[in-house]
PDB file of N, CA and C in Angstrom:
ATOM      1  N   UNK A   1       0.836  -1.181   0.000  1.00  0.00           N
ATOM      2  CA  UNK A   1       0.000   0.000   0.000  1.00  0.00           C
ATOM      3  C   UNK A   1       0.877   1.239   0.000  1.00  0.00           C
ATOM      4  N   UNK A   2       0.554   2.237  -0.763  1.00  0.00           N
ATOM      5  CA  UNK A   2       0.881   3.670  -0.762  1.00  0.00           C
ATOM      6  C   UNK A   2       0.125   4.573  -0.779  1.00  0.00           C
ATOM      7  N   UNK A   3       0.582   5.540   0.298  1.00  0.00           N
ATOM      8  CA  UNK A   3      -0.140   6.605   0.522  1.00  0.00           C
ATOM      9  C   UNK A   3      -2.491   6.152   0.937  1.00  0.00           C
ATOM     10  N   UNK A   4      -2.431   4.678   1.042  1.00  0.00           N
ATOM     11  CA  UNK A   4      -3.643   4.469   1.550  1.00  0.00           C
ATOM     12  C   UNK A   4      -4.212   3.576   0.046  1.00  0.00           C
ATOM     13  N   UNK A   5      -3.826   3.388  -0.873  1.00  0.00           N
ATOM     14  CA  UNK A   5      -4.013   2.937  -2.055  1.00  0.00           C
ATOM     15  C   UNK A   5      -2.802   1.240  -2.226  1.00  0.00           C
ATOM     16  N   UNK A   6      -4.096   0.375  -2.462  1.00  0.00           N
ATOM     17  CA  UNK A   6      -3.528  -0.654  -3.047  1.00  0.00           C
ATOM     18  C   UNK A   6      -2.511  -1.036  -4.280  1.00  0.00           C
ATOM     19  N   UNK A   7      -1.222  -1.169  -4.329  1.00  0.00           N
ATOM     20  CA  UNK A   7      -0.460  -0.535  -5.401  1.00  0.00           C
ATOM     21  C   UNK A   7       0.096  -1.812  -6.247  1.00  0.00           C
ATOM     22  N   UNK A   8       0.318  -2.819  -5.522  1.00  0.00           N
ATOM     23  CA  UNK A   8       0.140  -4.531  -5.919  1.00  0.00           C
ATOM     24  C   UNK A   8      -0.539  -5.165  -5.793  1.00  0.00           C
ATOM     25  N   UNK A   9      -1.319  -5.698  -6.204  1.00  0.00           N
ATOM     26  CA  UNK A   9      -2.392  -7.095  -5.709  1.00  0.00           C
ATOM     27  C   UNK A   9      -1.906  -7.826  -4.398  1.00  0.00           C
ATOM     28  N   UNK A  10      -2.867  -8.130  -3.726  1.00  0.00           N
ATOM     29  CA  UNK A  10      -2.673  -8.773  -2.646  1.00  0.00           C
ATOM     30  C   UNK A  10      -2.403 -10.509  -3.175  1.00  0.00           C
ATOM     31  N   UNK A  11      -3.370 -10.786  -4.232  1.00  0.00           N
ATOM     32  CA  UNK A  11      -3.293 -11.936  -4.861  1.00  0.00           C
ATOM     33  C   UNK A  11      -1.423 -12.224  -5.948  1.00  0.00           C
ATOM     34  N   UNK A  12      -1.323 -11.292  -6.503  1.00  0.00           N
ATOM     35  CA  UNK A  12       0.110 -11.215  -6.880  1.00  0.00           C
ATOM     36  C   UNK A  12       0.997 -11.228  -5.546  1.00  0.00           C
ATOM     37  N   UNK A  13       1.003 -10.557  -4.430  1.00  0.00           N
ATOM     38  CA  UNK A  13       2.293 -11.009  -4.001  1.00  0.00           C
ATOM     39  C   UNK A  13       2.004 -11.940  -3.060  1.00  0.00           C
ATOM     40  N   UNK A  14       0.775 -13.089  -2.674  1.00  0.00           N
ATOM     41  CA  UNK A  14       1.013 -13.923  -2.265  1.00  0.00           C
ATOM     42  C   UNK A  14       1.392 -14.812  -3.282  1.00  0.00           C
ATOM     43  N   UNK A  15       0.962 -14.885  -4.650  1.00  0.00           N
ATOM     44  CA  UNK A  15       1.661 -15.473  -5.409  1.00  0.00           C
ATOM     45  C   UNK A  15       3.215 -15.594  -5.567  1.00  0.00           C
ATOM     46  N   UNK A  16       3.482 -14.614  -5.826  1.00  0.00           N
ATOM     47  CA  UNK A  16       4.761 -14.457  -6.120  1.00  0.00           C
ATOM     48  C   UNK A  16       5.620 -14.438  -4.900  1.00  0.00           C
ATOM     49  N   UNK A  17       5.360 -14.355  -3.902  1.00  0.00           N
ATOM     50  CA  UNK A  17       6.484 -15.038  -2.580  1.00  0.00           C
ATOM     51  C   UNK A  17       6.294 -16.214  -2.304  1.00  0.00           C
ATOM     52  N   UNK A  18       5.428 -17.447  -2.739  1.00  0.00           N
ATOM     53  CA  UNK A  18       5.233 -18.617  -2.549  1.00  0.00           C
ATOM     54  C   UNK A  18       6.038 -19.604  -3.271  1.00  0.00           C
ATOM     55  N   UNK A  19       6.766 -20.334  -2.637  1.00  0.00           N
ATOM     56  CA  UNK A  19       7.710 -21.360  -3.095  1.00  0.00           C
ATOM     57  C   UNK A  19       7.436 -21.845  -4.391  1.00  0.00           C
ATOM     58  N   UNK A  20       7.298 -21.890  -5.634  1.00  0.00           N
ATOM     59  CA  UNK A  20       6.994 -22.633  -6.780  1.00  0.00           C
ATOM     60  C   UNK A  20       7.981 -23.656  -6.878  1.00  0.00           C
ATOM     61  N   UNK A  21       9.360 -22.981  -6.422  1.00  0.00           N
ATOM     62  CA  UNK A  21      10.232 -24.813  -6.203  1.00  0.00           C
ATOM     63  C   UNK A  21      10.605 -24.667  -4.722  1.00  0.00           C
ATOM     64  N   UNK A  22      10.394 -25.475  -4.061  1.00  0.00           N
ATOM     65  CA  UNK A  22      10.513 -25.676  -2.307  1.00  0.00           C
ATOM     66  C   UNK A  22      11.826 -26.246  -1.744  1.00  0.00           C
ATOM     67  N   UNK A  23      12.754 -26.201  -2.012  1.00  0.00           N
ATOM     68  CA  UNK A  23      14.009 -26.865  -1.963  1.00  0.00           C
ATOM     69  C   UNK A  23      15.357 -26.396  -3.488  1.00  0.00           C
ATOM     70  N   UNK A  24      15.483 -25.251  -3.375  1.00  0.00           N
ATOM     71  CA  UNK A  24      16.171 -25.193  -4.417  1.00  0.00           C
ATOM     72  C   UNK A  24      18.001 -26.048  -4.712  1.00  0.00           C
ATOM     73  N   UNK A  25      18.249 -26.244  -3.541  1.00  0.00           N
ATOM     74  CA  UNK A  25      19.405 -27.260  -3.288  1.00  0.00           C
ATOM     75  C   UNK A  25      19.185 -29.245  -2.671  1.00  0.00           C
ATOM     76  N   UNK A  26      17.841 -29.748  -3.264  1.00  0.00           N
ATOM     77  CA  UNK A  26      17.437 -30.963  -2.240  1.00  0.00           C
ATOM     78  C   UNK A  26      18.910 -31.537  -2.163  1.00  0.00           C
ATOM     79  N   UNK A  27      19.874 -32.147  -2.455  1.00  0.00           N
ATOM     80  CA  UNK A  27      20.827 -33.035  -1.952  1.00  0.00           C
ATOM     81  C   UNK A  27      21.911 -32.005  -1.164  1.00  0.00           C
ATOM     82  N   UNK A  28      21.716 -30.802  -0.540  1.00  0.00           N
ATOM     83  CA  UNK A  28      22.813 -30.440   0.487  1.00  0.00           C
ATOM     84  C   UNK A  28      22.441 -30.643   1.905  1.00  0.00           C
ATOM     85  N   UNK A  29      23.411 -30.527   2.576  1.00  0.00           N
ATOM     86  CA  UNK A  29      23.442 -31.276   3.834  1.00  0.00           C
ATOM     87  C   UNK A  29      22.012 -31.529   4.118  1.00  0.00           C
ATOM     88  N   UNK A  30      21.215 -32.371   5.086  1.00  0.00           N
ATOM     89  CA  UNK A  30      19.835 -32.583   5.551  1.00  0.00           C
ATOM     90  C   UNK A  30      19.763 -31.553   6.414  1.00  0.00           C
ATOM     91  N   UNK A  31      20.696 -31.501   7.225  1.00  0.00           N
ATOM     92  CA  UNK A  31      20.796 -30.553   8.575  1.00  0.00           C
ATOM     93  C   UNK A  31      20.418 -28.708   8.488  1.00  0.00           C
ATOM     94  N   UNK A  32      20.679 -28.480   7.065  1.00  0.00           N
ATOM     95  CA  UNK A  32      20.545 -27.388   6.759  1.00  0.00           C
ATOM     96  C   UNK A  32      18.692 -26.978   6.388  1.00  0.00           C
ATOM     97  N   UNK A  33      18.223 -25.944   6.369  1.00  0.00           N
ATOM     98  CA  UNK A  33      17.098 -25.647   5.896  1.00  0.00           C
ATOM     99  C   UNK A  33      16.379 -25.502   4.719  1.00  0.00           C
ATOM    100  N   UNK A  34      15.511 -26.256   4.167  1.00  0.00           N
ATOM    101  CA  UNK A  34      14.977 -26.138   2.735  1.00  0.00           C
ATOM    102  C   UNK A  34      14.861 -24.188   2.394  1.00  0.00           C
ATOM    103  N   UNK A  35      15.852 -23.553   1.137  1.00  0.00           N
ATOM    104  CA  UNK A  35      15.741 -22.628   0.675  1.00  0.00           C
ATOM    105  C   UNK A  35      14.311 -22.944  -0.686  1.00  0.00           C
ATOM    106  N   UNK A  36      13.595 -22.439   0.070  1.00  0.00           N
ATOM    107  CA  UNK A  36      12.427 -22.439  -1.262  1.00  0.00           C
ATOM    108  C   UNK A  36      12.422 -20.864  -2.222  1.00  0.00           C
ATOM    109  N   UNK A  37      11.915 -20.933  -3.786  1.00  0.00           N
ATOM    110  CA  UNK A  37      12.070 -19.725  -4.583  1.00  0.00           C
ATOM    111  C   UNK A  37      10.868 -19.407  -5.395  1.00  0.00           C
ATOM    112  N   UNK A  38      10.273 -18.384  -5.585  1.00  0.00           N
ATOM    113  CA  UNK A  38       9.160 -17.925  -5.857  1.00  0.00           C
ATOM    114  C   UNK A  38       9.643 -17.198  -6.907  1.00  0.00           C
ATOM    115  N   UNK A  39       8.797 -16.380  -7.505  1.00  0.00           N
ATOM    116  CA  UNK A  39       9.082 -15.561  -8.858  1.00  0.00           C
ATOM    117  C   UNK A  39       9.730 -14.409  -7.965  1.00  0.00           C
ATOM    118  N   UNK A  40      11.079 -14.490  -8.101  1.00  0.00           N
ATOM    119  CA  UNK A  40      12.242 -13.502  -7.636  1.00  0.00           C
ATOM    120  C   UNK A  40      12.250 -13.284  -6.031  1.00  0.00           C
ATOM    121  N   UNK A  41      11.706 -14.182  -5.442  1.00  0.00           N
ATOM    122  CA  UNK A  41      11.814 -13.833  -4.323  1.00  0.00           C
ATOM    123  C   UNK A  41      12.248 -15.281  -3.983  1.00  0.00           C
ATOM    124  N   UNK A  42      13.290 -15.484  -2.988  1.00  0.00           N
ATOM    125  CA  UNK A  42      13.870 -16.263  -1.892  1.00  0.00           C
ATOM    126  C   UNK A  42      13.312 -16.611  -0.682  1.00  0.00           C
ATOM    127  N   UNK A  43      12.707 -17.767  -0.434  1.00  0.00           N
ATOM    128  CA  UNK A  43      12.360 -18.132   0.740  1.00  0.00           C
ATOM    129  C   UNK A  43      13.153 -18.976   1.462  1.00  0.00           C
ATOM    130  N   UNK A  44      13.940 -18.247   2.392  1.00  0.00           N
ATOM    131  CA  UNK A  44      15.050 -18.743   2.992  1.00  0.00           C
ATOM    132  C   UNK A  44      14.667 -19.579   4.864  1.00  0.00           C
ATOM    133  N   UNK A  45      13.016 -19.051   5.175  1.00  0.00           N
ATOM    134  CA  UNK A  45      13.017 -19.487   6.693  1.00  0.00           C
ATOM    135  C   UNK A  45      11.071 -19.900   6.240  1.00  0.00           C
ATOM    136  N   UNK A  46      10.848 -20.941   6.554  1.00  0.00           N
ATOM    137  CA  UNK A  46       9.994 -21.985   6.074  1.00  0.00           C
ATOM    138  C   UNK A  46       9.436 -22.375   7.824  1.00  0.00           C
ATOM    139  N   UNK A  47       8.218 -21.942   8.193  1.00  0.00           N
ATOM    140  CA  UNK A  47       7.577 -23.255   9.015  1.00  0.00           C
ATOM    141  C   UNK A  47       6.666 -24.229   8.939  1.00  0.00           C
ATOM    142  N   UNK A  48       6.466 -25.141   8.951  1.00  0.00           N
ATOM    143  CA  UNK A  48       4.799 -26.017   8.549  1.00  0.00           C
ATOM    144  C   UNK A  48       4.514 -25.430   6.859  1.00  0.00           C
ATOM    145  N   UNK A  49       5.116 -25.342   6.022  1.00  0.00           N
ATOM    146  CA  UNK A  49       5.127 -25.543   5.349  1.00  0.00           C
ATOM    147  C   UNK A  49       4.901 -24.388   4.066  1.00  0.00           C
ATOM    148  N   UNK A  50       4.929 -22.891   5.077  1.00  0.00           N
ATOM    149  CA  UNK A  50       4.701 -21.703   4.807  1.00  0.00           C
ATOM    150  C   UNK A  50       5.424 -20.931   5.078  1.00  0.00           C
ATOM    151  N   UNK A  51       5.808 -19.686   4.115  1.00  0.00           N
ATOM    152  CA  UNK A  51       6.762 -18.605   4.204  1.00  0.00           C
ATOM    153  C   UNK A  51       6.854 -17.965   5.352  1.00  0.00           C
ATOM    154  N   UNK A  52       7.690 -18.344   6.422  1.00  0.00           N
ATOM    155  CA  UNK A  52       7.929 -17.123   7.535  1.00  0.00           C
ATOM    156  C   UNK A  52       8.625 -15.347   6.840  1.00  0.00           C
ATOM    157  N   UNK A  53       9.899 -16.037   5.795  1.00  0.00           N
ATOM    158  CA  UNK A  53      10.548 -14.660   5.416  1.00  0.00           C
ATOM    159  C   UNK A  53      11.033 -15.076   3.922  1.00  0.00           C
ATOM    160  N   UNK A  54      10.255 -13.907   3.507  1.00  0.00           N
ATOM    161  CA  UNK A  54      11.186 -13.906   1.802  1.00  0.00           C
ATOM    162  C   UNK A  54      11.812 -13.192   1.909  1.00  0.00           C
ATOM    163  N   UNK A  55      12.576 -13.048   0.549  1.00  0.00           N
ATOM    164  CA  UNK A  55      14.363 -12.373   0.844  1.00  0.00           C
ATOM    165  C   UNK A  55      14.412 -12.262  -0.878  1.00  0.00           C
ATOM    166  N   UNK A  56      14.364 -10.525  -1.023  1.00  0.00           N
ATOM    167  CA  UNK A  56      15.268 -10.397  -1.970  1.00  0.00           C
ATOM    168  C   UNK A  56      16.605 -10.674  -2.249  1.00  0.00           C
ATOM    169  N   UNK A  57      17.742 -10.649  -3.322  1.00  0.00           N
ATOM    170  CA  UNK A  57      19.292 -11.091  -3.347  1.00  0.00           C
ATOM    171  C   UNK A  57      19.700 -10.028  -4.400  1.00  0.00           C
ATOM    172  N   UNK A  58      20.363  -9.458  -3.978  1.00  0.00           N
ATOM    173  CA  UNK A  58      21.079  -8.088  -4.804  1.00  0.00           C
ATOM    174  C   UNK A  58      22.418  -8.093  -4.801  1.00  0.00           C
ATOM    175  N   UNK A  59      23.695  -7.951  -6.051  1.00  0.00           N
ATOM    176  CA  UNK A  59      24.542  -7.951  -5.873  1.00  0.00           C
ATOM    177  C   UNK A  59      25.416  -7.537  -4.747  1.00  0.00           C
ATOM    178  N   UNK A  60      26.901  -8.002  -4.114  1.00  0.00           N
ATOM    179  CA  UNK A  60      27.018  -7.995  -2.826  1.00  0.00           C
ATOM    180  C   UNK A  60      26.599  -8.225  -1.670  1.00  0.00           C
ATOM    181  N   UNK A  61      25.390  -8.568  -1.363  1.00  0.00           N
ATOM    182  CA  UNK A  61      24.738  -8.892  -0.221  1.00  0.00           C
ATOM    183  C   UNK A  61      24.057  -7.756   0.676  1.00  0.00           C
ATOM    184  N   UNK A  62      23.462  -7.209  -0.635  1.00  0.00           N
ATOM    185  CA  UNK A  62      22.468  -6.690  -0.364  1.00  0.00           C
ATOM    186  C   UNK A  62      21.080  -7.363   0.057  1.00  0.00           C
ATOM    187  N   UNK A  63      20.137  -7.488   0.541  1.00  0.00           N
ATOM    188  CA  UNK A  63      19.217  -8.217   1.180  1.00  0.00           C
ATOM    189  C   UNK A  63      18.020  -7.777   1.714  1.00  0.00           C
ATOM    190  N   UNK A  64      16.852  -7.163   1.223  1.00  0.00           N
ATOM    191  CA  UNK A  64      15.801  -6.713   1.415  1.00  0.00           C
ATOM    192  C   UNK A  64      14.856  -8.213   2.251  1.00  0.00           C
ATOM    193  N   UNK A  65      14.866  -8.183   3.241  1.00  0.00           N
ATOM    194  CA  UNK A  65      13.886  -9.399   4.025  1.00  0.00           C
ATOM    195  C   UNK A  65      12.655  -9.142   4.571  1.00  0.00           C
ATOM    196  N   UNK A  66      11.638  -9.768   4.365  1.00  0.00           N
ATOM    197  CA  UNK A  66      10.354  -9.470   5.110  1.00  0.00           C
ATOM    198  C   UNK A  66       9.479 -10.337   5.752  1.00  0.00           C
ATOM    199  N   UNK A  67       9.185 -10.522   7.251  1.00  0.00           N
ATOM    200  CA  UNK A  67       8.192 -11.404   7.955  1.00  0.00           C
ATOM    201  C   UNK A  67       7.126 -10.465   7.927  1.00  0.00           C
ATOM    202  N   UNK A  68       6.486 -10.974   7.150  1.00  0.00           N
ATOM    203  CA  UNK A  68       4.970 -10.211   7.066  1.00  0.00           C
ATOM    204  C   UNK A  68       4.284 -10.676   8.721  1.00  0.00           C
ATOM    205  N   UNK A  69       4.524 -11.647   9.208  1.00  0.00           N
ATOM    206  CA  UNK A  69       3.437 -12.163  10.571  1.00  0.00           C
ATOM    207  C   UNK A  69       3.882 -11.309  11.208  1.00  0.00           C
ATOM    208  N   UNK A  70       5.277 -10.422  11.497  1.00  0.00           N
ATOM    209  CA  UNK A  70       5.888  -9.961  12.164  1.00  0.00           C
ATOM    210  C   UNK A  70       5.775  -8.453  12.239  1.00  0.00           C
ATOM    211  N   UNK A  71       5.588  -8.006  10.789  1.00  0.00           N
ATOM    212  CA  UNK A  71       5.130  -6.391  10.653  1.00  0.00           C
ATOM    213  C   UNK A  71       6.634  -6.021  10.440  1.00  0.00           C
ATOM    214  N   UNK A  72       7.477  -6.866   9.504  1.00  0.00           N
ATOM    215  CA  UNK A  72       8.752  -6.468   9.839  1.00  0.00           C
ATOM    216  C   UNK A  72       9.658  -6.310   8.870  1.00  0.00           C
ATOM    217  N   UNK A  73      10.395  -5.721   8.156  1.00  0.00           N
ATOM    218  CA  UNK A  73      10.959  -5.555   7.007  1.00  0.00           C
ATOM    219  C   UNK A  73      12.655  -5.022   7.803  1.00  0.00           C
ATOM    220  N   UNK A  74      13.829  -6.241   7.256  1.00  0.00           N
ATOM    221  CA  UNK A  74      14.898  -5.726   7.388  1.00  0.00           C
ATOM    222  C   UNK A  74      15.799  -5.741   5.880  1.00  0.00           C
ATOM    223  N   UNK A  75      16.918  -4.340   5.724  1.00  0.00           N
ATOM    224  CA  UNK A  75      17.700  -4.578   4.692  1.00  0.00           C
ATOM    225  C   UNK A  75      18.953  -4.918   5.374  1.00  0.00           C
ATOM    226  N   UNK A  76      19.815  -5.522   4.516  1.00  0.00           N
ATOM    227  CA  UNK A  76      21.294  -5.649   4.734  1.00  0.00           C
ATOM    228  C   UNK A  76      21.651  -5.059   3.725  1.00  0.00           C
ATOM    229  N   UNK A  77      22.463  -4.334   3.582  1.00  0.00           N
ATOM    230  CA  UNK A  77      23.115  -3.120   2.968  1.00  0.00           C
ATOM    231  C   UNK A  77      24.400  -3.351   2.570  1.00  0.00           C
ATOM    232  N   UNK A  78      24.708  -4.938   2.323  1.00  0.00           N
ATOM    233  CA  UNK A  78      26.174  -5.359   1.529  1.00  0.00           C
ATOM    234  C   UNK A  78      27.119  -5.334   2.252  1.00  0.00           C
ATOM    235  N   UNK A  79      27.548  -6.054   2.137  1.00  0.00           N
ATOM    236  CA  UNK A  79      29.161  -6.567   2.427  1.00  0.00           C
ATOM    237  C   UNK A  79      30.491  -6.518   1.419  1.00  0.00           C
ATOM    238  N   UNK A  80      31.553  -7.128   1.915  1.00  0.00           N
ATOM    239  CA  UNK A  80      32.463  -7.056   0.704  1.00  0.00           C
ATOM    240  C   UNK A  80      32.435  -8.446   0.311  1.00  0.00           C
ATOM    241  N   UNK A  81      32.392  -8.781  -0.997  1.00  0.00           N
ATOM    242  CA  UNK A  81      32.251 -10.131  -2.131  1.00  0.00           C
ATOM    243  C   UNK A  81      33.673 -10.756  -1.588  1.00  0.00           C
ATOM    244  N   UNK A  82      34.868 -10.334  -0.938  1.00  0.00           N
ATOM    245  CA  UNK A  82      36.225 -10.301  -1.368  1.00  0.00           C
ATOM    246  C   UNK A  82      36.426 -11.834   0.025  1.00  0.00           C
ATOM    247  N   UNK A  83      35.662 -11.228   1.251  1.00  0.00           N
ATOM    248  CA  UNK A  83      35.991 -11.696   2.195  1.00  0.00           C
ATOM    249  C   UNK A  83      34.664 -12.392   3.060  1.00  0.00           C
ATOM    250  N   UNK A  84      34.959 -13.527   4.043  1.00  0.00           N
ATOM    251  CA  UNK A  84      33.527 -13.754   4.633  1.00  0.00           C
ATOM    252  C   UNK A  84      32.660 -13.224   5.196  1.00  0.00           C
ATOM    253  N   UNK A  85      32.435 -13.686   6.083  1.00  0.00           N
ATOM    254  CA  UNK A  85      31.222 -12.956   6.876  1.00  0.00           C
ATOM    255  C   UNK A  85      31.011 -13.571   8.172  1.00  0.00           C
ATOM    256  N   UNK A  86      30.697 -13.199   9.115  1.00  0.00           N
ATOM    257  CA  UNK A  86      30.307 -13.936  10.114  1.00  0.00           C
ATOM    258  C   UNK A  86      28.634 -14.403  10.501  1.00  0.00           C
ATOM    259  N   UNK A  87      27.970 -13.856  10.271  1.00  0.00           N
ATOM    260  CA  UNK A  87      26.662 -14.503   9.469  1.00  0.00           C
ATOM    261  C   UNK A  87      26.527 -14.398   8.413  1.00  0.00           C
ATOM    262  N   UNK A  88      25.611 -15.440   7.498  1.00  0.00           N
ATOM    263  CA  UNK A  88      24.579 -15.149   6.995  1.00  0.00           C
ATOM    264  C   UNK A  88      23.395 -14.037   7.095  1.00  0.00           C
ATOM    265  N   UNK A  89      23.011 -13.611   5.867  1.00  0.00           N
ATOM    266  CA  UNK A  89      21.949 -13.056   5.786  1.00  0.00           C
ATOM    267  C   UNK A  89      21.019 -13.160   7.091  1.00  0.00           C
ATOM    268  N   UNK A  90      20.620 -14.637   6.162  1.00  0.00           N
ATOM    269  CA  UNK A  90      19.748 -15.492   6.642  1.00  0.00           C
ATOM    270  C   UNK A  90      19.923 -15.574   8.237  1.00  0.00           C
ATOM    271  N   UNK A  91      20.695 -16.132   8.973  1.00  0.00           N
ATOM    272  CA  UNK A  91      20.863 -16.084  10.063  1.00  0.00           C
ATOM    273  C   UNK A  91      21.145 -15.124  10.809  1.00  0.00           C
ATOM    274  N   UNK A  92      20.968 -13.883  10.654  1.00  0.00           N
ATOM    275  CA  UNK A  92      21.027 -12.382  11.508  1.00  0.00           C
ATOM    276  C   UNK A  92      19.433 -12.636  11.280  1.00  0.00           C
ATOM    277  N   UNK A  93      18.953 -12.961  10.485  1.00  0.00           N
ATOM    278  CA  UNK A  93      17.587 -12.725  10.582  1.00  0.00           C
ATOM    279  C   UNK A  93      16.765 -13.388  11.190  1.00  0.00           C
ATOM    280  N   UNK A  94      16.969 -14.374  11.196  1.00  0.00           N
ATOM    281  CA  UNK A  94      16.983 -15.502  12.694  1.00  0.00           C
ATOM    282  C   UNK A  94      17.028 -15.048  13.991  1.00  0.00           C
ATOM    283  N   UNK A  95      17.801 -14.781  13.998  1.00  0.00           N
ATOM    284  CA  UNK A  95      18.250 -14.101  15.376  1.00  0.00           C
ATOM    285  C   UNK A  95      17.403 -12.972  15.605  1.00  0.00           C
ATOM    286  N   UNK A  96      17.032 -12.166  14.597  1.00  0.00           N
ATOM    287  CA  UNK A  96      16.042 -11.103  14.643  1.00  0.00           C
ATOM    288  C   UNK A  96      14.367 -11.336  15.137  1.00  0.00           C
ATOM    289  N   UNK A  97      14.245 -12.932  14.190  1.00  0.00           N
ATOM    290  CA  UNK A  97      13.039 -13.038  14.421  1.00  0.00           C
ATOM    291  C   UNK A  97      12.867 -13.793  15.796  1.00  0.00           C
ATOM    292  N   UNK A  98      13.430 -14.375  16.217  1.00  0.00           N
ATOM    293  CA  UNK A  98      13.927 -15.066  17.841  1.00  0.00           C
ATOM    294  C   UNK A  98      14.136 -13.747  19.085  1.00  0.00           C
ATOM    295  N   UNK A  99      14.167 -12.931  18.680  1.00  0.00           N
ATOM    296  CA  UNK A  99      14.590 -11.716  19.553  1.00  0.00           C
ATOM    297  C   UNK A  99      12.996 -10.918  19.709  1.00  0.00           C
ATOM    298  N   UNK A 100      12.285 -11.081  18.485  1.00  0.00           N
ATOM    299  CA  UNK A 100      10.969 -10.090  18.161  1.00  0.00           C
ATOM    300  C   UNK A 100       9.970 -11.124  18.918  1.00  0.00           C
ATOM    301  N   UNK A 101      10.322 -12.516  19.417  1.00  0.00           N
ATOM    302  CA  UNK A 101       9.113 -13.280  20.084  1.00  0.00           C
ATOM    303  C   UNK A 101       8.955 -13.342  21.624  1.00  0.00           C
TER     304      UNK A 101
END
C-alpha cells in the first residue's frame, strides 16, 4: 500500500512469494534448511510448510527481508564479495526473528 491505495495485488504477491520450487538445493546437507524460490523472491526461513521470510538477493549482499506475521521488514546493505562474513543473511535474521518473540 501507498499513501492508503492498493499498489500490488494482494493476490500477486502472495503469489509471487510462494515457493513454486521448495528446496532449491534438495541433496545439500539434511541438517541445513529447505531454501524455497518464488518468482524472484527467496524463501530462505519456512515453518509447517509456509513462508515465515522472503528475501530479496542483490549484488554484494544486499538483502531486502520481510516477515509479514511480524510487521517487519529488514535490509542488509552489503558486504564485501572479497571476504567472509560472520553470518549469513539469513541467520542475523533468525536471530532477529527469535529476539521479536
Amino acid at each position: 500500500r501507498w499513501d492508503g491505495r492498493q499498489v500490488v495485488s494482494a493476490d500477486w504477491i502472495r503469489e509471487s512469494t510462494w515457493p513454486t520450487v521448495e528446496d532449491v538445493n534438495p541433496d545439500d546437507d539434511p541438517s541445513r534448511p529447505n531454501r524455497g524460490y518464488g518468482y524472484q523472491w527467496w524463501i530462505p526461513v519456512m515453518e509447517d510448510g509456509k513462508p515465515v521470510v522472503v528475501a530479496g538477493s542483490g549484488y554484494g549482499g544486499q538483502f531486502p527481508m520481510i516477515a509479514r506475521e511480524k510487521d517487519l521488514v529488514v535490509v542488509f546493505n552489503g558486504w564485501t564479495i572479497h571476504e567472509g562474513t560472520e553470518l549469513s543473511s539469513t541467520q542475523a535474521m533468525q536471530r532477529i526473528l527469535s529476539a521479536a518473540d
